[in-house]
C-alpha atoms as a PDB file:
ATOM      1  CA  UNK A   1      15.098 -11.578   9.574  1.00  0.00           C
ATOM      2  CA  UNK A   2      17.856 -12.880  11.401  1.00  0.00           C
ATOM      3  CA  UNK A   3      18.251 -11.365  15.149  1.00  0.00           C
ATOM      4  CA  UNK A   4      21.963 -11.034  17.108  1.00  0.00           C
ATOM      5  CA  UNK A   5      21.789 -13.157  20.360  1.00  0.00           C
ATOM      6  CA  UNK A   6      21.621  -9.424  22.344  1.00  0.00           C
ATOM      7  CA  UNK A   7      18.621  -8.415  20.389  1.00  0.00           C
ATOM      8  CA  UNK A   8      17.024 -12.056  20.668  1.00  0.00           C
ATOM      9  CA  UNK A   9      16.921 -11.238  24.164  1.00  0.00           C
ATOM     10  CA  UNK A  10      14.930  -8.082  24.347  1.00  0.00           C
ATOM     11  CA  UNK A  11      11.077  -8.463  23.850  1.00  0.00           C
ATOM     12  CA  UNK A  12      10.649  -5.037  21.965  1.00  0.00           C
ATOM     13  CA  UNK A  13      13.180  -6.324  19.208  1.00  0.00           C
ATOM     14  CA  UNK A  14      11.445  -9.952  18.728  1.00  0.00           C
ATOM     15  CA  UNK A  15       8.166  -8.362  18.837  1.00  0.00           C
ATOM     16  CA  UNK A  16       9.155  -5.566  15.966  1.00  0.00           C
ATOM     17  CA  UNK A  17      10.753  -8.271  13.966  1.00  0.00           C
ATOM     18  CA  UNK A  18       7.830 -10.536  13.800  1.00  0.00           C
ATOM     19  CA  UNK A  19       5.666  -7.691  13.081  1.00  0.00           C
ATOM     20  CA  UNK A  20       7.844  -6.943  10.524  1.00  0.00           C
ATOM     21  CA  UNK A  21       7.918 -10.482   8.937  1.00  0.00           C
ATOM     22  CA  UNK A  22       4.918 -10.309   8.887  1.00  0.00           C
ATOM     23  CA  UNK A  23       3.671  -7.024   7.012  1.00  0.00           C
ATOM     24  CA  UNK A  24       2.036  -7.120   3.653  1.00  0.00           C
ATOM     25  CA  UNK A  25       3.488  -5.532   0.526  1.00  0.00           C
ATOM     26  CA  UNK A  26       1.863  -2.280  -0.084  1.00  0.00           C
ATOM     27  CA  UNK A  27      -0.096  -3.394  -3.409  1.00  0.00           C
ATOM     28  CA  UNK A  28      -2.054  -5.994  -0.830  1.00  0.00           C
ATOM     29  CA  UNK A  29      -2.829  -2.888   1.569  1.00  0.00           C
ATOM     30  CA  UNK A  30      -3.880  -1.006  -1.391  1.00  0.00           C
ATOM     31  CA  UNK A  31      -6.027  -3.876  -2.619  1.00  0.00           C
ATOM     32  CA  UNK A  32      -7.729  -4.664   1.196  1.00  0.00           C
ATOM     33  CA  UNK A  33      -8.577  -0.685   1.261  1.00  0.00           C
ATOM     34  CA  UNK A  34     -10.151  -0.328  -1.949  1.00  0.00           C
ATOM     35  CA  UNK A  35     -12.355  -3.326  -1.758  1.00  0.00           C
ATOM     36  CA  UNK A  36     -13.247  -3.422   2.015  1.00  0.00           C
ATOM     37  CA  UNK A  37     -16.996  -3.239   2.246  1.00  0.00           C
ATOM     38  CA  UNK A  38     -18.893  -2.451   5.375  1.00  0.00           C
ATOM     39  CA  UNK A  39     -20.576  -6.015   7.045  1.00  0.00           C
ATOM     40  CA  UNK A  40     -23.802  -6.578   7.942  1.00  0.00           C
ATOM     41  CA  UNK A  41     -22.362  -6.732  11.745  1.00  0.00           C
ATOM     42  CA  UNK A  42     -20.079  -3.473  11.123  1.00  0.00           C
ATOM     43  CA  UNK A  43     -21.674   0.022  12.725  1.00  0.00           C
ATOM     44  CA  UNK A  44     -20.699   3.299  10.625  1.00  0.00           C
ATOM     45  CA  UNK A  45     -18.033   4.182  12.701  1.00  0.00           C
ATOM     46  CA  UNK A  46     -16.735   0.515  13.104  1.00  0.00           C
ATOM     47  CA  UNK A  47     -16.358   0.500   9.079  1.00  0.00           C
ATOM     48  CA  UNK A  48     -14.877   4.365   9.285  1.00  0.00           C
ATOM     49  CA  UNK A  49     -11.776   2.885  11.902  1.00  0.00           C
ATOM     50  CA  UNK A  50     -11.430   0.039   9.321  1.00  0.00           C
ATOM     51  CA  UNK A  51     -10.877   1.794   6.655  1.00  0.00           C
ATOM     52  CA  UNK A  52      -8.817   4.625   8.116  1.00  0.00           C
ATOM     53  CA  UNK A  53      -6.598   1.629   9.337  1.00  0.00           C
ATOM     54  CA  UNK A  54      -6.139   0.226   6.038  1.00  0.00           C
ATOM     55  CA  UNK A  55      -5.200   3.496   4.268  1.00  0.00           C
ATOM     56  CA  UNK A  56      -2.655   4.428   7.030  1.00  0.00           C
ATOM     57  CA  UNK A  57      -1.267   0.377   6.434  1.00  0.00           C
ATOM     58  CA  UNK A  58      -1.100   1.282   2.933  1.00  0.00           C
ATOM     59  CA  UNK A  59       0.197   5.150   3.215  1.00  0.00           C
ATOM     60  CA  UNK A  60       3.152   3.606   5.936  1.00  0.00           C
ATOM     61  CA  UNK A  61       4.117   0.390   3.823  1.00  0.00           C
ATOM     62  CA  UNK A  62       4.495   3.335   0.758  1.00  0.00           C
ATOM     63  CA  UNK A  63       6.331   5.378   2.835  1.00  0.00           C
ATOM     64  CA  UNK A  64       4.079   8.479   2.419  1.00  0.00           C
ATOM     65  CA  UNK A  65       4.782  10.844   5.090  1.00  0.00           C
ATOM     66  CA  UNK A  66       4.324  14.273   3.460  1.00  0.00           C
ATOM     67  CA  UNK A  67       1.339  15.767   1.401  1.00  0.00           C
ATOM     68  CA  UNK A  68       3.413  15.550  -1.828  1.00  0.00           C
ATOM     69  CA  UNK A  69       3.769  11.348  -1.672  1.00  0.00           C
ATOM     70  CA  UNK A  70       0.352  11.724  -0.538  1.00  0.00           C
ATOM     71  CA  UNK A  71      -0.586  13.226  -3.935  1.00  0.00           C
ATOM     72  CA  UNK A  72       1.324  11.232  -6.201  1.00  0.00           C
ATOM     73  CA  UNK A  73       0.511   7.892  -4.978  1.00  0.00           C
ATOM     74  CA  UNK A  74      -3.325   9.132  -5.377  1.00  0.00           C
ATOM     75  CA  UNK A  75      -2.393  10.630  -8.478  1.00  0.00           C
ATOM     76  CA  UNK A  76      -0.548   7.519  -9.868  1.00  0.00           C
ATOM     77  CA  UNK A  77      -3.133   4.925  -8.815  1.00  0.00           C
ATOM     78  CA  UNK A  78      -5.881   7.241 -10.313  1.00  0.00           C
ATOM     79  CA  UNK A  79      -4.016   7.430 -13.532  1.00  0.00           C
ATOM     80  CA  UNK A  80      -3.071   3.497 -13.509  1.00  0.00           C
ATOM     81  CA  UNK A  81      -7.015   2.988 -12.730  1.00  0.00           C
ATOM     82  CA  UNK A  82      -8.630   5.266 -15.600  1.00  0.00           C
ATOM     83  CA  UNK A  83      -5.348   4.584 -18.686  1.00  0.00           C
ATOM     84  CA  UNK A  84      -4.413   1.004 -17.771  1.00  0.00           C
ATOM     85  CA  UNK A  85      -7.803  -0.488 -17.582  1.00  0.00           C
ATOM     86  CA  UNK A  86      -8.290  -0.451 -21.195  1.00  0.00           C
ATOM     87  CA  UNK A  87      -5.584  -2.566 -22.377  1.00  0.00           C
ATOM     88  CA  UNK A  88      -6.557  -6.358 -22.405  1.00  0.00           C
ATOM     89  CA  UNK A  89      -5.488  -8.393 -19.130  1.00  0.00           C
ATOM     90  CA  UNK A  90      -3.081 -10.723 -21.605  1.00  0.00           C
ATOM     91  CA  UNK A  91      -0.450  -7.710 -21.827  1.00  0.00           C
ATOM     92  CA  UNK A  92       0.677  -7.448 -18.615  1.00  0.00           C
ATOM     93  CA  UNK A  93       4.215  -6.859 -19.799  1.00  0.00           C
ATOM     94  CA  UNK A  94       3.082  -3.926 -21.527  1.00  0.00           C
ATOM     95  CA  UNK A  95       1.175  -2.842 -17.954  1.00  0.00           C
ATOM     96  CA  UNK A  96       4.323  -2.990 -16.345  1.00  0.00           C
ATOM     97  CA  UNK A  97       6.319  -1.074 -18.609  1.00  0.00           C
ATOM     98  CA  UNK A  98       4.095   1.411 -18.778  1.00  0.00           C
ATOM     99  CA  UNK A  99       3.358   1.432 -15.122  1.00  0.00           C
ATOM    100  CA  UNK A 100       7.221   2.029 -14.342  1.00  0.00           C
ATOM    101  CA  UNK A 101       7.559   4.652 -16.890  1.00  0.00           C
ATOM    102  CA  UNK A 102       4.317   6.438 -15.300  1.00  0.00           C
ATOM    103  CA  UNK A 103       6.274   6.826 -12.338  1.00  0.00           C
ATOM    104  CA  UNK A 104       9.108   8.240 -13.518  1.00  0.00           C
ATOM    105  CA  UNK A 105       7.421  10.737 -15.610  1.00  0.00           C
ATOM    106  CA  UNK A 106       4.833  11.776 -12.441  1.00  0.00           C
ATOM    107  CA  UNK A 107       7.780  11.840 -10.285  1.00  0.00           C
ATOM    108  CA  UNK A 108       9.741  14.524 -12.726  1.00  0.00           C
ATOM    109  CA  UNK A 109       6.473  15.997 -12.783  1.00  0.00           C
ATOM    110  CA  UNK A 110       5.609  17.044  -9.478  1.00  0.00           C
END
């Protein structure tokens, strides 16, 4: 994350790049949406902006811009969720094979 000595020099560009260093992979945005809870402290609509946050973290770091990446990241996490979650937590090797060959085949799919 290396800046030229031009672009060290603007604020906008050291701003975006520490932003950037500082984003979090999208399985941690995935993880912070789907087991957010609301507080004690939280009103309705304080939890609603919250989570709509997190999902559009999540939906950006997966690049989903269109209703079609829309629908298979739901699609791929739902089908992850309800196959994977059988197999015992000792074979992740087999997790991630299967995992990557899910998304090839939902990919051709749709």
């Amino acid at each position: 994350m290396s800046l030229s000595i031009e672009s060290s020099s603007s604020y906008d560009e050291v701003k975006a790049s520490i932003l950037r260093g500082y984003q979090l992979v999208p399985e941690a945005y995935r993880q912070r949406f789907r087991h957010s809870r609301m507080s004690e402290r939280q009103t309705y609509i304080e939890f609603a902006q919250e989570k709509q946050t997190l999902f559009h973290r999540w939906c950006s770091a997966k690049e989903v811009d269109n209703q079609a990446r829309l629908r298979e990241l739901i699609l791929l996490e739902e089908f992850k969720t309800a196959s994977l979650a059988q197999l015992p937590p000792t074979s992740m090797s087999v997790r991630l094979i299967l995992c990557t060959k899910l998304l090839s085949w939902l990919t051709n799919l749709l």
